[in-house]
PDB file of N, CA and C in Angstrom:
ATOM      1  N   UNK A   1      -1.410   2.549  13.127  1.00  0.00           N
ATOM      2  CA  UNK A   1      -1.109   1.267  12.520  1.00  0.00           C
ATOM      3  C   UNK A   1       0.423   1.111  12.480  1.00  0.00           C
ATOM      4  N   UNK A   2       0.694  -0.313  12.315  1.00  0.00           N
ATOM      5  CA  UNK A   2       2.191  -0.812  12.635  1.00  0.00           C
ATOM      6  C   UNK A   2       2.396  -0.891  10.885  1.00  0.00           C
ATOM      7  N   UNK A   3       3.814  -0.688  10.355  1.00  0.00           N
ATOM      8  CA  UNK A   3       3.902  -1.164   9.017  1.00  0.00           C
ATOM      9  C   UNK A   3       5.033  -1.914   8.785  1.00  0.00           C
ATOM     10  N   UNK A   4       4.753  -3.260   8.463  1.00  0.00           N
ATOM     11  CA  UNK A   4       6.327  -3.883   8.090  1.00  0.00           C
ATOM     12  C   UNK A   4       6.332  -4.612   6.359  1.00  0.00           C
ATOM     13  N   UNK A   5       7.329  -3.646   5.614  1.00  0.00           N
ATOM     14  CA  UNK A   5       8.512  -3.094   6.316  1.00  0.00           C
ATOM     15  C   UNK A   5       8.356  -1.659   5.665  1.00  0.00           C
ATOM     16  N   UNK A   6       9.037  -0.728   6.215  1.00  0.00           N
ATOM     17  CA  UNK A   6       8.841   0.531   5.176  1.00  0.00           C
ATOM     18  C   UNK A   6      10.008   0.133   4.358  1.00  0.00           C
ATOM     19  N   UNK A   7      10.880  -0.403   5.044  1.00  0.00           N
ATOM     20  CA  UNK A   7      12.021  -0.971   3.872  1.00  0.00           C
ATOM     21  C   UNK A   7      12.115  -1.089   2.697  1.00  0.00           C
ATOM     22  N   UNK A   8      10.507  -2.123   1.966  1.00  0.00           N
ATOM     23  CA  UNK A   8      10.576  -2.426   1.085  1.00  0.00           C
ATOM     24  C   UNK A   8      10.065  -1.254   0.295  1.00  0.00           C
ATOM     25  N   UNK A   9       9.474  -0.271   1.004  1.00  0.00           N
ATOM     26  CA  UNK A   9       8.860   1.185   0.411  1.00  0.00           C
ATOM     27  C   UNK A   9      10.280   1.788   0.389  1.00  0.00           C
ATOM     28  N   UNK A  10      11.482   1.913   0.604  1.00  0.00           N
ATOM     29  CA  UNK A  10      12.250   2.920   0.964  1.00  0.00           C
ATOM     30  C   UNK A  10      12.961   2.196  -0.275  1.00  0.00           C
ATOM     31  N   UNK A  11      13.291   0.661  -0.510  1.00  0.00           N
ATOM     32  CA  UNK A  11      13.861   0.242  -1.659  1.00  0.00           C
ATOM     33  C   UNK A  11      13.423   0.281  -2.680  1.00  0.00           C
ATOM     34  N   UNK A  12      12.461   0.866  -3.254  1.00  0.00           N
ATOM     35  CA  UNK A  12      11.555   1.158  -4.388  1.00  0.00           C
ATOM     36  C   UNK A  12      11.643   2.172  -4.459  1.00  0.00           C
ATOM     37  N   UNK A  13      11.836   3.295  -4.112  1.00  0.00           N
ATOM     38  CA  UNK A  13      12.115   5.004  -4.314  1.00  0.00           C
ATOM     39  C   UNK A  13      13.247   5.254  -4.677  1.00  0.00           C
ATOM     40  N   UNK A  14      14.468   4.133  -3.470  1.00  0.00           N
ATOM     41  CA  UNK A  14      15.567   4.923  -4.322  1.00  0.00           C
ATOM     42  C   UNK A  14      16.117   4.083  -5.309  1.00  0.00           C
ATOM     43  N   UNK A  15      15.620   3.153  -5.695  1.00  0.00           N
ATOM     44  CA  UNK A  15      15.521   3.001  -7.457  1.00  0.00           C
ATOM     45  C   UNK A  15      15.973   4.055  -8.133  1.00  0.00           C
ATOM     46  N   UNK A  16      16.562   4.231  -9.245  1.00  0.00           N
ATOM     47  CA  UNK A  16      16.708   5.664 -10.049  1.00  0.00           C
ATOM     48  C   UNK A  16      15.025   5.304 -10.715  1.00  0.00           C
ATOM     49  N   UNK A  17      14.911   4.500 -11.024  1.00  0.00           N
ATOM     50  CA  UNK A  17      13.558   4.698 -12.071  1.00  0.00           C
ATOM     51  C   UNK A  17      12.047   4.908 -11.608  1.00  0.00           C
ATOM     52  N   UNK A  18      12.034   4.313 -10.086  1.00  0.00           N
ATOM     53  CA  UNK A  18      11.186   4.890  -9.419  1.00  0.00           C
ATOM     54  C   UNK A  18      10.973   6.360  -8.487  1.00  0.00           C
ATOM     55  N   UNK A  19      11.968   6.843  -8.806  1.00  0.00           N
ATOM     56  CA  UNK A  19      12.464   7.985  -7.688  1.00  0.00           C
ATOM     57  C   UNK A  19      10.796   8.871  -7.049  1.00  0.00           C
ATOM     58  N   UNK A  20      10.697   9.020  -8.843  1.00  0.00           N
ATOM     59  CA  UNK A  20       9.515   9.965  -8.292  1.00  0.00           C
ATOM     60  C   UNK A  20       8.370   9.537  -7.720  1.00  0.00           C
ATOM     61  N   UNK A  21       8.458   8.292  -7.070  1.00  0.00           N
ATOM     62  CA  UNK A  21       7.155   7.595  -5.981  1.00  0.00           C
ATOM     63  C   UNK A  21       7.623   7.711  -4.371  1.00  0.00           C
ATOM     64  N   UNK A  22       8.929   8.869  -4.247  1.00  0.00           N
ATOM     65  CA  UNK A  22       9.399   8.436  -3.073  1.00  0.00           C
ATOM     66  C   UNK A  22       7.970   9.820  -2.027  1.00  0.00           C
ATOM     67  N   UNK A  23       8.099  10.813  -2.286  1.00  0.00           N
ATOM     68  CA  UNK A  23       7.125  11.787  -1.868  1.00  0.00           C
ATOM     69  C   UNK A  23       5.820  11.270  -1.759  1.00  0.00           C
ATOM     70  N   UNK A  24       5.149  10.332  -2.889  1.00  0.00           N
ATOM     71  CA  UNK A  24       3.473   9.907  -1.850  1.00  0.00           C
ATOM     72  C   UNK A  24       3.945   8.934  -1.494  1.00  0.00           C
ATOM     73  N   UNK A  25       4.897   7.640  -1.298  1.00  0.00           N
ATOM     74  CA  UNK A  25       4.743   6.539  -0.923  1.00  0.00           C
ATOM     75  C   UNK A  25       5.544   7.214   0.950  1.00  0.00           C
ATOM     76  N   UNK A  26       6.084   8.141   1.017  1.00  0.00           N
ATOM     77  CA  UNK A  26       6.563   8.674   2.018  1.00  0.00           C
ATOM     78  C   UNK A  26       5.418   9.201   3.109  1.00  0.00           C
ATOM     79  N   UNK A  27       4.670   9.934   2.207  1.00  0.00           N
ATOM     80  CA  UNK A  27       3.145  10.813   2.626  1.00  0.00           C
ATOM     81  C   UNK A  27       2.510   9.743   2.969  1.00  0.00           C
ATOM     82  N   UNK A  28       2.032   8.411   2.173  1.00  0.00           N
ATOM     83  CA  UNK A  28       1.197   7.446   2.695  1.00  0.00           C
ATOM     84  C   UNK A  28       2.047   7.037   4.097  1.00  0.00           C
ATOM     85  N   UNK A  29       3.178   6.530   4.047  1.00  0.00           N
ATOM     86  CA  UNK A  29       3.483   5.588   5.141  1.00  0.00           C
ATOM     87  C   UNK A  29       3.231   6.921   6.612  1.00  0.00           C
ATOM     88  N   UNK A  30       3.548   7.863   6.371  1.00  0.00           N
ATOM     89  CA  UNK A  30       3.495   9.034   7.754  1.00  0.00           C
ATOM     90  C   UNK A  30       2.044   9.224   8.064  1.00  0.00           C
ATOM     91  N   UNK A  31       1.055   8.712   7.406  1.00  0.00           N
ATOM     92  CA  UNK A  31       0.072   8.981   7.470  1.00  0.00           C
ATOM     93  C   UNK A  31      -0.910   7.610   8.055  1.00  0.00           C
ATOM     94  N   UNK A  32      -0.395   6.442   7.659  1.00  0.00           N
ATOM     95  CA  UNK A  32      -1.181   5.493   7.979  1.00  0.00           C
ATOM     96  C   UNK A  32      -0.809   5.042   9.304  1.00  0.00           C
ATOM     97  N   UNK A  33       0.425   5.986   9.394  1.00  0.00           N
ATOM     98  CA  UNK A  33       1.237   5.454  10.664  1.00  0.00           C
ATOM     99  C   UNK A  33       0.386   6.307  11.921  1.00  0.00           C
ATOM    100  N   UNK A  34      -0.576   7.247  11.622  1.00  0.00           N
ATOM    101  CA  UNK A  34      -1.239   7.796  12.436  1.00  0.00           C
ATOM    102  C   UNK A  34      -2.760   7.231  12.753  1.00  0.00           C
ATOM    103  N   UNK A  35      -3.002   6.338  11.664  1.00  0.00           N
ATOM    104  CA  UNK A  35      -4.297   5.772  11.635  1.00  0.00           C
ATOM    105  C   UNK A  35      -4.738   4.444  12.369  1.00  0.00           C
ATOM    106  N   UNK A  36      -6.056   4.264  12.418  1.00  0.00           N
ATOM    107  CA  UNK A  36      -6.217   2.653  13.242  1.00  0.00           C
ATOM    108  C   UNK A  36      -7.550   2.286  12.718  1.00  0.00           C
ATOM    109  N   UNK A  37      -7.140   1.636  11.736  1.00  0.00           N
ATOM    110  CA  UNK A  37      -8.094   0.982  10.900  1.00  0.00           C
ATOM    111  C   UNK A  37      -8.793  -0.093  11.980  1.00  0.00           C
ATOM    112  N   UNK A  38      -9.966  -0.564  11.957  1.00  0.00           N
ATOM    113  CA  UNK A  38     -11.103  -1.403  11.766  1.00  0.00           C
ATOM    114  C   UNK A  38     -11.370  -2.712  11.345  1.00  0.00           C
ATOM    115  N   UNK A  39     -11.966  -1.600   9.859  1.00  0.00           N
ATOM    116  CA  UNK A  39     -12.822  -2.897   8.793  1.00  0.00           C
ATOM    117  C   UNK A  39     -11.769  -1.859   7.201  1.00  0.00           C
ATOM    118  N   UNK A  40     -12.070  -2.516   6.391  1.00  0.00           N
ATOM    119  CA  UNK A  40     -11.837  -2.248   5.200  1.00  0.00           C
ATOM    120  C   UNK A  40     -12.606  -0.776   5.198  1.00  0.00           C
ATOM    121  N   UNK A  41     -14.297  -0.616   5.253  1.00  0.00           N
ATOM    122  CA  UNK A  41     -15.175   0.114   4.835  1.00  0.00           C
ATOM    123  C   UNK A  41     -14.175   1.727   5.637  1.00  0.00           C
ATOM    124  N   UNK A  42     -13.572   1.536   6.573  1.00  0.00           N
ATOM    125  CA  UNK A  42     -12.745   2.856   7.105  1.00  0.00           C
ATOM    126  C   UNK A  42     -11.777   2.976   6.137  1.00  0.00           C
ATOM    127  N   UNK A  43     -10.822   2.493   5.478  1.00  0.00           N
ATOM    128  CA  UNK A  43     -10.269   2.319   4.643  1.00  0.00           C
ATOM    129  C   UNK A  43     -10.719   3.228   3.354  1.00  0.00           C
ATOM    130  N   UNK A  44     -11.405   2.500   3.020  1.00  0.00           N
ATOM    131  CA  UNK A  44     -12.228   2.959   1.572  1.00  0.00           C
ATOM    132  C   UNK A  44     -12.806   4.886   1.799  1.00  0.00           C
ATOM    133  N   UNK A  45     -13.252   4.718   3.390  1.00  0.00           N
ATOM    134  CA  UNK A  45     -14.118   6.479   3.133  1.00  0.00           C
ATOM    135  C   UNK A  45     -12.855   7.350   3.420  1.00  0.00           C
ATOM    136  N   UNK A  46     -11.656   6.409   3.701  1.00  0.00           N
ATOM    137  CA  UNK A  46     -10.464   7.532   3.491  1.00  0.00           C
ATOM    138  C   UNK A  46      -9.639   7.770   1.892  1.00  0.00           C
ATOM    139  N   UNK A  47      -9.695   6.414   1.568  1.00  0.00           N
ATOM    140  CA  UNK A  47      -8.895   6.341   0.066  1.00  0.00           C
ATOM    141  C   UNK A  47      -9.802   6.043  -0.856  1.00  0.00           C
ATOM    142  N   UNK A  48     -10.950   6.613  -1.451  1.00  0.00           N
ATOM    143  CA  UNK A  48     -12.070   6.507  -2.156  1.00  0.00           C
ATOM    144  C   UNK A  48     -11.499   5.787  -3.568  1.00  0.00           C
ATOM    145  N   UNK A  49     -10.179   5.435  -3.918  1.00  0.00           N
ATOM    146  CA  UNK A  49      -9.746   5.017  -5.220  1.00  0.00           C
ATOM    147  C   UNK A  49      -8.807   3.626  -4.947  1.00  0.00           C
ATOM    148  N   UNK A  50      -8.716   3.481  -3.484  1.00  0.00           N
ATOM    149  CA  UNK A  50      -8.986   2.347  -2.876  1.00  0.00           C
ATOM    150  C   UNK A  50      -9.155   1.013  -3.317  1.00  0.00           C
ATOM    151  N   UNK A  51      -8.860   0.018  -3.738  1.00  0.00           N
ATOM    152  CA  UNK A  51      -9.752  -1.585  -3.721  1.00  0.00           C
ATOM    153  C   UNK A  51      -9.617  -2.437  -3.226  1.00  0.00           C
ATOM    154  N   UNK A  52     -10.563  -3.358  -1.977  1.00  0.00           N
ATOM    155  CA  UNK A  52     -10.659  -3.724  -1.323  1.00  0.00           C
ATOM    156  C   UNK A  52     -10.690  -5.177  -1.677  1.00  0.00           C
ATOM    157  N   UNK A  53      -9.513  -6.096  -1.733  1.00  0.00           N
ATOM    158  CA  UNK A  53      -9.901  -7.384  -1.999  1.00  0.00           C
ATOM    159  C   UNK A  53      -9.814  -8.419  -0.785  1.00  0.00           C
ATOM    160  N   UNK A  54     -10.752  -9.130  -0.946  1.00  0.00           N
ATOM    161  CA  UNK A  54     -11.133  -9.574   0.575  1.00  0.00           C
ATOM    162  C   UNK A  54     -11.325  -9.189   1.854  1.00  0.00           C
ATOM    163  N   UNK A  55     -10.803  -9.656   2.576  1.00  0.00           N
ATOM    164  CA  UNK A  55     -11.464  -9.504   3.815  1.00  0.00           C
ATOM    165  C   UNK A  55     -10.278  -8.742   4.259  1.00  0.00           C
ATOM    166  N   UNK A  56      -8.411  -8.296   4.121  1.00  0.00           N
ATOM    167  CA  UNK A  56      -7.347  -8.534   4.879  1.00  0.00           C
ATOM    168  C   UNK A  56      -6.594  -7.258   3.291  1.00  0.00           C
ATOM    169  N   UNK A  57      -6.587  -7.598   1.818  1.00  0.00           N
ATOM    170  CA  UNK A  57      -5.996  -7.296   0.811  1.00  0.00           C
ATOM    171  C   UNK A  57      -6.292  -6.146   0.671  1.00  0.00           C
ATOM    172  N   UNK A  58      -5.742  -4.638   0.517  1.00  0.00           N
ATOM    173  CA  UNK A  58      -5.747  -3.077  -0.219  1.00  0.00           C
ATOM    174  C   UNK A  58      -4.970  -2.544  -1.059  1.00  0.00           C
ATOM    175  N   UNK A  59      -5.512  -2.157  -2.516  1.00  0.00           N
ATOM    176  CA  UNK A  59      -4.850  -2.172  -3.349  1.00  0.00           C
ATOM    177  C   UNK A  59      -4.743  -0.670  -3.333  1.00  0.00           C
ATOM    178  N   UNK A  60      -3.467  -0.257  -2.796  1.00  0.00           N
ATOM    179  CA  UNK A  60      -3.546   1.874  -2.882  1.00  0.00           C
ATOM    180  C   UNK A  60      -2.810   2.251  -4.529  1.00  0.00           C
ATOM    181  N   UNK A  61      -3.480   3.170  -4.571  1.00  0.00           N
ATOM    182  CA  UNK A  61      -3.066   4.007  -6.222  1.00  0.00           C
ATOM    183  C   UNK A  61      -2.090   4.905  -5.277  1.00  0.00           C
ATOM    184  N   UNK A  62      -0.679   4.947  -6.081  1.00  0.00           N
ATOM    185  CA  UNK A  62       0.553   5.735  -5.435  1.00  0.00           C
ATOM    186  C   UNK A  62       0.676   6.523  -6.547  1.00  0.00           C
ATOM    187  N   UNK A  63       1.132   8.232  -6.212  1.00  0.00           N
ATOM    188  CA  UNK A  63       1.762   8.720  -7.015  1.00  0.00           C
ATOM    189  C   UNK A  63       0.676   9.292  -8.381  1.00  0.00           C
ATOM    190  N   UNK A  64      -0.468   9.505  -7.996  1.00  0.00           N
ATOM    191  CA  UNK A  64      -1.434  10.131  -8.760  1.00  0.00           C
ATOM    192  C   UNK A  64      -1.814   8.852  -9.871  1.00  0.00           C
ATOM    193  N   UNK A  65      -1.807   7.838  -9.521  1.00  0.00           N
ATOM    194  CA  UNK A  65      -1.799   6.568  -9.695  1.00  0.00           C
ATOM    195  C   UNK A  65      -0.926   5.654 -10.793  1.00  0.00           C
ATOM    196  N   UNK A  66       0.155   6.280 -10.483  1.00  0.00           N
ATOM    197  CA  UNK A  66       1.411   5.943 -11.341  1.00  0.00           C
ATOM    198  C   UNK A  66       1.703   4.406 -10.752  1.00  0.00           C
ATOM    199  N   UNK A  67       1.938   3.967  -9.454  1.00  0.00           N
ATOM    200  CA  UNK A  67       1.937   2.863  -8.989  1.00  0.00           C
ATOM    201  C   UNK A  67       0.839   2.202  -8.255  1.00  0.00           C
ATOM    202  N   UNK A  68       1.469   1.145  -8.054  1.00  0.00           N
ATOM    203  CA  UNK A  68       0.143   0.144  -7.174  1.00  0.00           C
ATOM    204  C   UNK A  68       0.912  -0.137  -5.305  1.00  0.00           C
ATOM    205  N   UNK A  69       0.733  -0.213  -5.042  1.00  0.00           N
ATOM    206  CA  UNK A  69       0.707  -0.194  -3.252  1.00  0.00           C
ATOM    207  C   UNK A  69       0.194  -1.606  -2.936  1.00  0.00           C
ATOM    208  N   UNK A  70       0.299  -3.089  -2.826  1.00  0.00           N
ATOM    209  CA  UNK A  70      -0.731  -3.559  -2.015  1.00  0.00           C
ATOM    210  C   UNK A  70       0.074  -4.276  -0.886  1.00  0.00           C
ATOM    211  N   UNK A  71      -0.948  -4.122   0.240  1.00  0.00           N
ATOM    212  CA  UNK A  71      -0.984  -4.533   1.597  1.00  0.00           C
ATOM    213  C   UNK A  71      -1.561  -5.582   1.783  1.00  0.00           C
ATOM    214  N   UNK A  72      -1.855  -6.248   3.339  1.00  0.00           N
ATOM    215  CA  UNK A  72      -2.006  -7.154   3.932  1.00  0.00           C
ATOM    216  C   UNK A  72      -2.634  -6.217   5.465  1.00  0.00           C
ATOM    217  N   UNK A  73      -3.727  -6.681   5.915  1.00  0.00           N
ATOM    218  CA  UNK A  73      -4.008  -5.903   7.366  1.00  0.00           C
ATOM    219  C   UNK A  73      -4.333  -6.953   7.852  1.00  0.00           C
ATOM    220  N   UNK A  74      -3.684  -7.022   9.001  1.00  0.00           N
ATOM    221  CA  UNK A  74      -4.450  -7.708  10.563  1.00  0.00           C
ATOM    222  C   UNK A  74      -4.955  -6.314  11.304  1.00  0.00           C
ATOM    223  N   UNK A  75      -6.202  -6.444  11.217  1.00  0.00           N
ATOM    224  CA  UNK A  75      -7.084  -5.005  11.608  1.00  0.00           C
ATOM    225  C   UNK A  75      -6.974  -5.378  13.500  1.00  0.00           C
ATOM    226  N   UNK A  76      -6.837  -6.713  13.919  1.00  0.00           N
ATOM    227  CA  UNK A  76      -7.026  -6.787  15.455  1.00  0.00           C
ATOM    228  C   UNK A  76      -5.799  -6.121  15.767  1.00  0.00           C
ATOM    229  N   UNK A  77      -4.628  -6.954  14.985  1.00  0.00           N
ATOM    230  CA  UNK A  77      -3.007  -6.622  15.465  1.00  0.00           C
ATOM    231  C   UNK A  77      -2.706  -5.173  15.426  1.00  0.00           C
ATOM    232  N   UNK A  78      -3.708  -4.490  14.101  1.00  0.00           N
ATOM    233  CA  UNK A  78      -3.162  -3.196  13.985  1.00  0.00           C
ATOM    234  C   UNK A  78      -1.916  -2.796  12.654  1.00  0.00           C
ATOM    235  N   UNK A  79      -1.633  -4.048  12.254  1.00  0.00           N
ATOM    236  CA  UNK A  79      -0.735  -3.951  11.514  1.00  0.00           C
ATOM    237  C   UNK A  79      -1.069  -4.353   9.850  1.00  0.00           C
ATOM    238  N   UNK A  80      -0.130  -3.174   9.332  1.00  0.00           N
ATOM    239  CA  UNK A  80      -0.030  -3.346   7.751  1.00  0.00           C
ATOM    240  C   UNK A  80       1.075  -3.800   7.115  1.00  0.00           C
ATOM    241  N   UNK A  81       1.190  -5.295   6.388  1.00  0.00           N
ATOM    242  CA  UNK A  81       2.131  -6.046   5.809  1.00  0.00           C
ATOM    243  C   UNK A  81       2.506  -5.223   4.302  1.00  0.00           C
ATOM    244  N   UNK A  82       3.125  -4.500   3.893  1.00  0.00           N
ATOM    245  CA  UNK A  82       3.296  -4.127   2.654  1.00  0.00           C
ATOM    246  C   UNK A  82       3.970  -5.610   1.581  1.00  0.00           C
ATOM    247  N   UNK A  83       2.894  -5.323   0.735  1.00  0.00           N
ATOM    248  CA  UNK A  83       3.530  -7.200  -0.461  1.00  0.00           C
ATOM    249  C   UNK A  83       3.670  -6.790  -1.330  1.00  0.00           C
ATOM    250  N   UNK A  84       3.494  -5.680  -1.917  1.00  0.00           N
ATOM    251  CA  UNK A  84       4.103  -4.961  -3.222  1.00  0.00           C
ATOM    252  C   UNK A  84       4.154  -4.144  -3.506  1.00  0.00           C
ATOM    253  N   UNK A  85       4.872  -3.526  -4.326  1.00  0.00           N
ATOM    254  CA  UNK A  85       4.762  -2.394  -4.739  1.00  0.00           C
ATOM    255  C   UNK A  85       5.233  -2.131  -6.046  1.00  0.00           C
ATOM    256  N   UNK A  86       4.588  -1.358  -7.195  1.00  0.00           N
ATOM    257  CA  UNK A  86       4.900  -1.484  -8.220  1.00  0.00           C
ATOM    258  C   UNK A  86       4.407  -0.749  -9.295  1.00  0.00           C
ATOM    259  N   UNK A  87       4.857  -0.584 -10.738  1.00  0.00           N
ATOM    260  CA  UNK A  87       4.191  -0.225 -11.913  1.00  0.00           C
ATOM    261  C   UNK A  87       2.796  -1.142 -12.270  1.00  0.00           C
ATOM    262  N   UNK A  88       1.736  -0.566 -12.814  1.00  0.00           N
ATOM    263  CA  UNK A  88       0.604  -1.266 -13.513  1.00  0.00           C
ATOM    264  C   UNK A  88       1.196  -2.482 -14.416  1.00  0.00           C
ATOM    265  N   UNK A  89       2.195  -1.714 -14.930  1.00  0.00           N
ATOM    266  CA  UNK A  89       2.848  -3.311 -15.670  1.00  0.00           C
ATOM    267  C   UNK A  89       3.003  -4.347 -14.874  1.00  0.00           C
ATOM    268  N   UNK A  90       3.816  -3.552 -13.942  1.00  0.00           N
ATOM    269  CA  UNK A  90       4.185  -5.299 -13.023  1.00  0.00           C
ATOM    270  C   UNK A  90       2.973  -5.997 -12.444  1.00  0.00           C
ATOM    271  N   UNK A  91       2.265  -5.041 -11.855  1.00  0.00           N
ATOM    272  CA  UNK A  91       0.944  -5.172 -11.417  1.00  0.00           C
ATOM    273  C   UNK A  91       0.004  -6.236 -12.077  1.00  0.00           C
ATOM    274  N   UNK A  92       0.131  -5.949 -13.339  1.00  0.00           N
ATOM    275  CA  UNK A  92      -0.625  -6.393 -14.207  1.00  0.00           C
ATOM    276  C   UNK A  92      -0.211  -8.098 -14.678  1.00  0.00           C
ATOM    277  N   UNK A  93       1.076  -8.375 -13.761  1.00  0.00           N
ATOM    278  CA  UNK A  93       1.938  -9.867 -14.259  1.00  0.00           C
ATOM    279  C   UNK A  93       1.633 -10.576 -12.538  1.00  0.00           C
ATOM    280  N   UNK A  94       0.968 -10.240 -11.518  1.00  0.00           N
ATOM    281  CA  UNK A  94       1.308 -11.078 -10.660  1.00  0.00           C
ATOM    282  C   UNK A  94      -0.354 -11.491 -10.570  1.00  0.00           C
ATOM    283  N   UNK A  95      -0.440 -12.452  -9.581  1.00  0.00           N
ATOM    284  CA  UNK A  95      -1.456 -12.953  -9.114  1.00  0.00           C
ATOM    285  C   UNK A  95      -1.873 -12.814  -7.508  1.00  0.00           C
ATOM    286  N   UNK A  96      -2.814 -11.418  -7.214  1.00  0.00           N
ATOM    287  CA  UNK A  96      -3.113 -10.950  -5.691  1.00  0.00           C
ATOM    288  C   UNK A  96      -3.157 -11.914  -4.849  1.00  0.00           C
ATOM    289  N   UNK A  97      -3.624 -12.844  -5.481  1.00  0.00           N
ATOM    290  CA  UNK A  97      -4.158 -13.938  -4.019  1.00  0.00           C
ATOM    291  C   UNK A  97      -3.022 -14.740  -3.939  1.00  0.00           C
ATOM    292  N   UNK A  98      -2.063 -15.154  -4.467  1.00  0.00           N
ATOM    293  CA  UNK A  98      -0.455 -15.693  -4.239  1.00  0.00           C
ATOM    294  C   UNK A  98       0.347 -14.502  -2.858  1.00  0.00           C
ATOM    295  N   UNK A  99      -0.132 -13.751  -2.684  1.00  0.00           N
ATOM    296  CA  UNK A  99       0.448 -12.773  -1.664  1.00  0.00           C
ATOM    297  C   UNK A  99       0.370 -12.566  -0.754  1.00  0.00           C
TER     298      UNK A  99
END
């Protein structure tokens, strides 16, 4: 899979306050970068804590689920849009389907 951007993963780690999300959000991106997702349901039997909103939306638990991860997939293109990333707090202030 393609990921744009890791940028916005690389500007969230070195945060001082996020620091310690830089090791799984690092581990996820080296890892998905080896993968070639499908459907969602491939998704899910890899990240069992996973949530699948809609057809395109994946909400990943980062960091022993200290943060939230969510994406965007075009499963034809191959590619994963990263749209946020964040604390449950922040998490907890936006609206998924605005994304």
């Amino acid at each position: 899979m393609r990921i744009i951007s890791k940028k916005t993963l690389k500007d969230f780690y070195m945060s001082p306050q996020y620091s310690d999300s830089k090791n799984a959000l690092e581990a996820w991106h080296k890892e998905v970068l080896k993968l070639d997702w499908n459907t969602p349901n491939e998704i899910k039997e890899m990240y069992k804590s996973a949530s699948i909103i809609g057809d395109e939306k994946v909400v990943f638990n980062i960091a022993e689920n200290k943060y939230r991860l969510i994406v965007t997939i075009n499963y034809y293109a191959k590619i994963v849009f990263i749209k946020f990333i964040g604390t449950h707090k922040q998490y907890d202030k936006i609206d998924i389907k605005d994304l």
